[in-house]
Protein backbone atom coordinates (compact mmCIF):
# COMPACT_ATOMS: atom_id res chain seq x y z
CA UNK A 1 -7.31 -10.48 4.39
CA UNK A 2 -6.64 -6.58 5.06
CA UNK A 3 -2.73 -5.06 5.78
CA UNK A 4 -2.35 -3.11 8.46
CA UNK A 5 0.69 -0.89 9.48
CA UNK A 6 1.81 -0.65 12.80
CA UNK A 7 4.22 2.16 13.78
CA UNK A 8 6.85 1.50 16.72
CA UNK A 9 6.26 4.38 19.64
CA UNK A 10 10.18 4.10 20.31
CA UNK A 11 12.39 4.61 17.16
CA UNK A 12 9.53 4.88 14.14
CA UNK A 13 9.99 1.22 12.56
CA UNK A 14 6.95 0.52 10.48
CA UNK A 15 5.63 -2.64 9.36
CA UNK A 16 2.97 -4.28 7.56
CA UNK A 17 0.90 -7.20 8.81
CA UNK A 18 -2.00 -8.96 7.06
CA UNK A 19 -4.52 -9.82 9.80
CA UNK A 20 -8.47 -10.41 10.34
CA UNK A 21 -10.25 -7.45 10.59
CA UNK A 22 -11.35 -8.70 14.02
CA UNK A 23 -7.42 -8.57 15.16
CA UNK A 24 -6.71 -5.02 13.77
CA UNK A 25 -6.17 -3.20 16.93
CA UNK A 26 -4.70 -6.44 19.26
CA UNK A 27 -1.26 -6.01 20.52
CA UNK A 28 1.87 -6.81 18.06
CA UNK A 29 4.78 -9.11 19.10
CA UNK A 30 8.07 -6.86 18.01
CA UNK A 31 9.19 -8.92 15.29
CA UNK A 32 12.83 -8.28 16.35
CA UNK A 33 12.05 -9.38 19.78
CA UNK A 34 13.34 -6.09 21.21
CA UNK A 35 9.93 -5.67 23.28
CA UNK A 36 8.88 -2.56 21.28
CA UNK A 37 5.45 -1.29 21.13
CA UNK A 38 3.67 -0.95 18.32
CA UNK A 39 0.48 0.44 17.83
CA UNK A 40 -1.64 0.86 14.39
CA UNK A 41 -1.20 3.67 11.92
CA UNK A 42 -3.34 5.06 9.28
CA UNK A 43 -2.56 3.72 5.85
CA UNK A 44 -2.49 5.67 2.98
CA UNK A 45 -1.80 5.03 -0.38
CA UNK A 46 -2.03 6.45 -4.05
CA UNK A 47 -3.31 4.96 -7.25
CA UNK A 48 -1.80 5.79 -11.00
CA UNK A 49 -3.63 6.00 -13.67
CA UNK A 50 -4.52 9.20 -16.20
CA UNK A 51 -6.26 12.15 -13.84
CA UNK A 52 -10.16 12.98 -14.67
CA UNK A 53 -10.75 14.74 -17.74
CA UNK A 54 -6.97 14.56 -19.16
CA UNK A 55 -6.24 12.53 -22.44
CA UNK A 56 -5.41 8.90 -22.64
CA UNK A 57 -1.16 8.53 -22.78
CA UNK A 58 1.34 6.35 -23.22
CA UNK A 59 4.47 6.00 -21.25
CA UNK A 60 7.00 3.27 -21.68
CA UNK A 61 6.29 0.40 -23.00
CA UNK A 62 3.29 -0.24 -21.51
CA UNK A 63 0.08 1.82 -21.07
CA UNK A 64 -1.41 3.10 -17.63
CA UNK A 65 -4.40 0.89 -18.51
CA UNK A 66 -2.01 -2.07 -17.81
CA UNK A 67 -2.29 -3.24 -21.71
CA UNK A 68 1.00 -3.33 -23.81
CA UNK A 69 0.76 0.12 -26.14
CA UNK A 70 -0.13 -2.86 -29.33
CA UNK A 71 -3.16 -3.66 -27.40
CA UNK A 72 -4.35 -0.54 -26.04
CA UNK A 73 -7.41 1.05 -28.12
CA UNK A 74 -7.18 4.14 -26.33
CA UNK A 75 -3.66 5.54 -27.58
């Protein structure tokens, strides 16, 4: 099932709600039962990992490729 953030109109408040696609845009009960509106943002989101065309490397303890560094074939 999808997350979805909903922004409140009144002070900013975000939060995140798994629903059915089919239920993305329906109204939101104000979870602290203020009678807020809320209304659906745009999510956005980044992913780690090495940029294209940069070399393969190690940080920590554990490699970007989510293998410990003892398993990783690519350091």
């Amino acid at each position: 099932m999808p997350q979805y953030e909903y922004m409140c109109e009144d002070d900013g408040e975000v939060i995140t709600l798994l629903r059915p696609m089919r239920d993305a845009d329906a109204p939101v009960d104000d979870p602290a039962g203020k009678g807020r509106r809320f209304t659906r943002k745009h999510s956005v989101f980044g992913v780690a990992g090495s940029p294209v065309g940069q070399a393969h490397v190690h940080t920590g303890s554990c490699c970007p490729c989510g293998k410990p560094q003892s398993q990783c074939g690519n350091g």
